[in-house]
N, C-alpha and C. Protein backbone atom coordinates (compact mmCIF):
# COMPACT_ATOMS: atom_id res chain seq x y z
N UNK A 1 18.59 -9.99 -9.22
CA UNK A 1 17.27 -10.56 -9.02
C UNK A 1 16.91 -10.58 -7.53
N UNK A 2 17.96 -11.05 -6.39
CA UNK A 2 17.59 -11.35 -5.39
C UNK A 2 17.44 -9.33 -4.30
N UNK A 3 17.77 -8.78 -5.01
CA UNK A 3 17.27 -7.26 -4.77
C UNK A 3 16.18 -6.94 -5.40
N UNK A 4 15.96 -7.12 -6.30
CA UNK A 4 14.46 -6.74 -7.17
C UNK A 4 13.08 -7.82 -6.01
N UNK A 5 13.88 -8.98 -5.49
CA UNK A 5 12.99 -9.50 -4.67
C UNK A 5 13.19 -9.08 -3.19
N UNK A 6 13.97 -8.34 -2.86
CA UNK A 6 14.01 -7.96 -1.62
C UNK A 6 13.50 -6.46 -1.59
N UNK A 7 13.02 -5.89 -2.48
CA UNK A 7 12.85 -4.39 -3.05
C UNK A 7 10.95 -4.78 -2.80
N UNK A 8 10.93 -5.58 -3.36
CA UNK A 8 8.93 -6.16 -3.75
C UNK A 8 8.48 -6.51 -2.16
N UNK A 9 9.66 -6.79 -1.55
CA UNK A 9 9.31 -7.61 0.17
C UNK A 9 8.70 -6.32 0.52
N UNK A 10 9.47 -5.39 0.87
CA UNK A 10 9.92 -4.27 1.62
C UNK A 10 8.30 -3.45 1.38
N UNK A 11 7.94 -3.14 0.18
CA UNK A 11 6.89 -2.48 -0.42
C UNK A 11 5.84 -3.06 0.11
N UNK A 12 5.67 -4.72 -0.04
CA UNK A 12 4.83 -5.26 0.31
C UNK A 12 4.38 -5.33 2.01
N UNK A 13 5.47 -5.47 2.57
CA UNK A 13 5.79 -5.04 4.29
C UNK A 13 5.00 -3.72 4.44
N UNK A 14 5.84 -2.75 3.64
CA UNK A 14 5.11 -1.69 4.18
C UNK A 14 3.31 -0.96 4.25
N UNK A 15 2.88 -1.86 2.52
CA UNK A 15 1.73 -1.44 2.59
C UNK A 15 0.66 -2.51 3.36
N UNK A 16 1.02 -3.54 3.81
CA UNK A 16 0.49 -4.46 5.13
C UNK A 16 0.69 -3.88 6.31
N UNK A 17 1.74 -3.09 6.64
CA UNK A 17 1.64 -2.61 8.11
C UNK A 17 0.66 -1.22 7.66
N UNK A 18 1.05 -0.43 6.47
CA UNK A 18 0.21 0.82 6.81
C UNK A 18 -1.00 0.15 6.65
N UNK A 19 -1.56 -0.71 6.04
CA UNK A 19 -3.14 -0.81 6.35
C UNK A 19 -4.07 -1.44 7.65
N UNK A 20 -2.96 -2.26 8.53
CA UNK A 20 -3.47 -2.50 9.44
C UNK A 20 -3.20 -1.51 10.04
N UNK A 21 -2.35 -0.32 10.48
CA UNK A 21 -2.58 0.92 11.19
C UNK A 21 -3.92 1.38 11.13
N UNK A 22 -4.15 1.84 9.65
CA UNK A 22 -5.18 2.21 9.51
C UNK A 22 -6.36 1.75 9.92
N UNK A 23 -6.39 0.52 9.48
CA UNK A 23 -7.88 -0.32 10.14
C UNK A 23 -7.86 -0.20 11.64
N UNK A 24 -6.68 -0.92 12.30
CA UNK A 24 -6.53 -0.39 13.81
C UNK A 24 -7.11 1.00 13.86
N UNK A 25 -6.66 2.19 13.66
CA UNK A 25 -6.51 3.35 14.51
C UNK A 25 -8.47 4.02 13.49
N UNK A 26 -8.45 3.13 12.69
CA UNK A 26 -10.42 3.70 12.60
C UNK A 26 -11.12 2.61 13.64
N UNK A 27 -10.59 1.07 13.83
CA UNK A 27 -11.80 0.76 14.96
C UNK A 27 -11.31 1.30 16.01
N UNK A 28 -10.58 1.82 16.38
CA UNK A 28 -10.60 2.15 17.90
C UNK A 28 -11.05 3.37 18.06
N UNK A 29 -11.05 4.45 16.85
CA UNK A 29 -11.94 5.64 16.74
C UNK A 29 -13.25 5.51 16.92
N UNK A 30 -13.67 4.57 15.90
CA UNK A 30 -15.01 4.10 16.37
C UNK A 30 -15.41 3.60 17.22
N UNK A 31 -14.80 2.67 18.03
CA UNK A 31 -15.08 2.22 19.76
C UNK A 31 -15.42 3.25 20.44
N UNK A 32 -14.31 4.48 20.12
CA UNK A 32 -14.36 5.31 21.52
C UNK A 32 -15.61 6.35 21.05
N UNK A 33 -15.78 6.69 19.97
CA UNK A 33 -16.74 8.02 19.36
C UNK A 33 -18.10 7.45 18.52
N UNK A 34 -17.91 6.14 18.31
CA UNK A 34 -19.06 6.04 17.45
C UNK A 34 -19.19 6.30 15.99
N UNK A 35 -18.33 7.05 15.45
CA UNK A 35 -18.53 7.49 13.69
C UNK A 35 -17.00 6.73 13.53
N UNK A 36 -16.85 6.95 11.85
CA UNK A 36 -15.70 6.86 11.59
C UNK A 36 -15.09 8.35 11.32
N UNK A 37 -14.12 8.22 10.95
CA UNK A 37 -13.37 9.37 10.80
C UNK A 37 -13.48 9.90 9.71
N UNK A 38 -13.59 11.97 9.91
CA UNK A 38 -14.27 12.51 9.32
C UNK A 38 -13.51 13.19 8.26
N UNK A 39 -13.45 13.62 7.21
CA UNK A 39 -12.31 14.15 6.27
C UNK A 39 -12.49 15.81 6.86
N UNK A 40 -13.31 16.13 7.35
CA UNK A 40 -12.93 17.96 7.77
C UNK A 40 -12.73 17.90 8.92
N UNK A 41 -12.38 16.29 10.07
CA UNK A 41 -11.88 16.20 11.21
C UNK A 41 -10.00 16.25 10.93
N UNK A 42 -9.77 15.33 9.97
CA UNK A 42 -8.17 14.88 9.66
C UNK A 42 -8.04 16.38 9.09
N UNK A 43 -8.26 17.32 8.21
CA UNK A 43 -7.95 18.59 8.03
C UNK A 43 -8.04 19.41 8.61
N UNK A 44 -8.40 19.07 10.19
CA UNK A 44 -8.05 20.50 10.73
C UNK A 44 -7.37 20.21 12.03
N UNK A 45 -7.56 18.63 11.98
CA UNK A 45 -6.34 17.81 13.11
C UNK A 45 -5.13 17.89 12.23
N UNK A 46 -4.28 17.98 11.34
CA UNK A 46 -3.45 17.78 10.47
C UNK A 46 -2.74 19.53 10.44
N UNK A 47 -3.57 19.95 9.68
CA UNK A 47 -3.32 21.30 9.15
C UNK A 47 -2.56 21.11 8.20
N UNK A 48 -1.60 21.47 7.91
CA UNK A 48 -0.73 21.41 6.14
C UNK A 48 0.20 20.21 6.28
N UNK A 49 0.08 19.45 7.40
CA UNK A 49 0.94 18.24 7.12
C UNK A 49 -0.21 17.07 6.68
N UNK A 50 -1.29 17.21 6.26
CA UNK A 50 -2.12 16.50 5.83
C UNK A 50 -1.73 15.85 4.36
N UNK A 51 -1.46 17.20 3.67
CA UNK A 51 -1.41 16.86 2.49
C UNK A 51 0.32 16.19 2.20
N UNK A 52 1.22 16.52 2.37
CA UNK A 52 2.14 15.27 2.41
C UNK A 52 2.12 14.14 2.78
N UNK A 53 1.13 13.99 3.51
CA UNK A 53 0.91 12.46 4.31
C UNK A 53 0.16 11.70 3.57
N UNK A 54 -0.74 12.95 2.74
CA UNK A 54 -1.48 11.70 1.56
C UNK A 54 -1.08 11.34 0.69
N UNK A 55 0.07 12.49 0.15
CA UNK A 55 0.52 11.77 -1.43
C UNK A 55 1.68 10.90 -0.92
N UNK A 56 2.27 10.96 0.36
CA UNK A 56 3.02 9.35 0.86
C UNK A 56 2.38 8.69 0.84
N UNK A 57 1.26 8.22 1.23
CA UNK A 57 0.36 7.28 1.10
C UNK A 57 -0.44 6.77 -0.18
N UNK A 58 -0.46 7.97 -1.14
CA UNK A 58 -0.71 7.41 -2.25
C UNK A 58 0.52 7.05 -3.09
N UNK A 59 1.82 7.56 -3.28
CA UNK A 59 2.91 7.14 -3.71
C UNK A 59 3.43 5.47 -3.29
N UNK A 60 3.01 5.36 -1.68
CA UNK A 60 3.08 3.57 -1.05
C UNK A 60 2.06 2.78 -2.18
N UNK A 61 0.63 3.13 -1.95
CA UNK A 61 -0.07 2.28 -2.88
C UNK A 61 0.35 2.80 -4.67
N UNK A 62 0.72 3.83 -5.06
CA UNK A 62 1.30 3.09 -6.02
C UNK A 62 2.30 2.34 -6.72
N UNK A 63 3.25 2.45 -5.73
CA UNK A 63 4.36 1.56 -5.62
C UNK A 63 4.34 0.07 -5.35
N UNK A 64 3.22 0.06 -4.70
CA UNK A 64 2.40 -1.88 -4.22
C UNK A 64 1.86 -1.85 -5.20
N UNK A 65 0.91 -1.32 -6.21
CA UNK A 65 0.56 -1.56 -7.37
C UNK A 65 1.28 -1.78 -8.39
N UNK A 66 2.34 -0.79 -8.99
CA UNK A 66 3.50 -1.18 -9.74
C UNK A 66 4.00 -2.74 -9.47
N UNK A 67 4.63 -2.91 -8.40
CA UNK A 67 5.25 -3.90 -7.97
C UNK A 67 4.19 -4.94 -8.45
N UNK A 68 2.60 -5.12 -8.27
CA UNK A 68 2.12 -6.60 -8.59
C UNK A 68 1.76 -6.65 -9.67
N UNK A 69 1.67 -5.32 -10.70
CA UNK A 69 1.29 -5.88 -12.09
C UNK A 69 2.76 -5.83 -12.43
N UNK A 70 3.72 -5.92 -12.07
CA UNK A 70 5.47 -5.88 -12.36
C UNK A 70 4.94 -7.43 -12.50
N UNK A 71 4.97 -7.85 -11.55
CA UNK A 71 5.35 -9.63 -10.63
C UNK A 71 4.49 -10.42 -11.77
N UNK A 72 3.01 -9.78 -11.72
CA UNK A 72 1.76 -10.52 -12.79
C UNK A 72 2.61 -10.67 -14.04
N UNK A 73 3.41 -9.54 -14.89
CA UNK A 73 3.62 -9.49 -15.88
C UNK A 73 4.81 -10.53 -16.05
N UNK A 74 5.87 -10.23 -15.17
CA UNK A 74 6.28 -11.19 -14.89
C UNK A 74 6.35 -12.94 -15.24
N UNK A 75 5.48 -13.39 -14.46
CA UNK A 75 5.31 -14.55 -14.09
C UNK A 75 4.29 -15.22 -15.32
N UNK A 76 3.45 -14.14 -16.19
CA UNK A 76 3.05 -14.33 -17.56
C UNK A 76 3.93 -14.63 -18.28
N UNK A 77 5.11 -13.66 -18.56
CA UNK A 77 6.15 -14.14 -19.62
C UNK A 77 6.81 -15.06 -19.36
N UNK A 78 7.31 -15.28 -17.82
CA UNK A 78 8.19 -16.43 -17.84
C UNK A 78 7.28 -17.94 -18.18
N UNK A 79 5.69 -17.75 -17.83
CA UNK A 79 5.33 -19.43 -18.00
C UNK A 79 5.19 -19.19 -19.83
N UNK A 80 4.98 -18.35 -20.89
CA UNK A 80 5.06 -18.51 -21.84
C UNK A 80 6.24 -18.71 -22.57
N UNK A 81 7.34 -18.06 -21.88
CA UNK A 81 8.99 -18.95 -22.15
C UNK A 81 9.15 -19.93 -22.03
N UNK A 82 8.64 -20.78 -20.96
CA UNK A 82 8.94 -22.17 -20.61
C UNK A 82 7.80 -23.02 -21.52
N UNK A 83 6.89 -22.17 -21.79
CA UNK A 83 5.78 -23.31 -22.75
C UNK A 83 6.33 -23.89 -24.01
N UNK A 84 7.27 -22.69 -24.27
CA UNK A 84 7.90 -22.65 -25.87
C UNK A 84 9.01 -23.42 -25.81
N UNK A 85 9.61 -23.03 -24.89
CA UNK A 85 10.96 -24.04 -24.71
C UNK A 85 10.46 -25.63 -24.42
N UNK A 86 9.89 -26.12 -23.91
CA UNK A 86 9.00 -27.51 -24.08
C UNK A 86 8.46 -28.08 -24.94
């Protein structure tokens, strides 16, 4: 148990730091240029490491998603165990 909760930390860590990167590194794009950032700017700043970088990034959020309807489902069954047992 106390790995399944140190497993949910870790996920959760990570998709809080990648989103404040993100928010960071678009306002300061926008400070310095005025727009936000452009999807045929990141594809040709990137070139073919673009596309690994997104399905890491979409594999993080679905792994933070797994993890909270895990926890939701969770924390449903256990208060309906304890209702019954009462």
């Amino acid at each position: 148990m106390a790995k399944q909760r140190q497993g949910g930390r870790w996920v959760w860590m990570a998709l809080v730091a990648w989103f404040c990167a993100n928010l960071l590194s678009q306002s300061l794009y926008m400070g310095r240029y005025g727009l936000p950032y452009d999807a045929q700017l990141l594809f040709e700043g990137l070139g073919p490491l673009y596309v690994p970088l997104l399905v890491a990034e979409g594999l993080l959020w679905l792994a933070g998603a797994g993890w909270l309807i895990h926890r939701g489902v969770h924390r449903v069954t256990a208060e309906k165990k304890n209702a019954t047992v009462a």
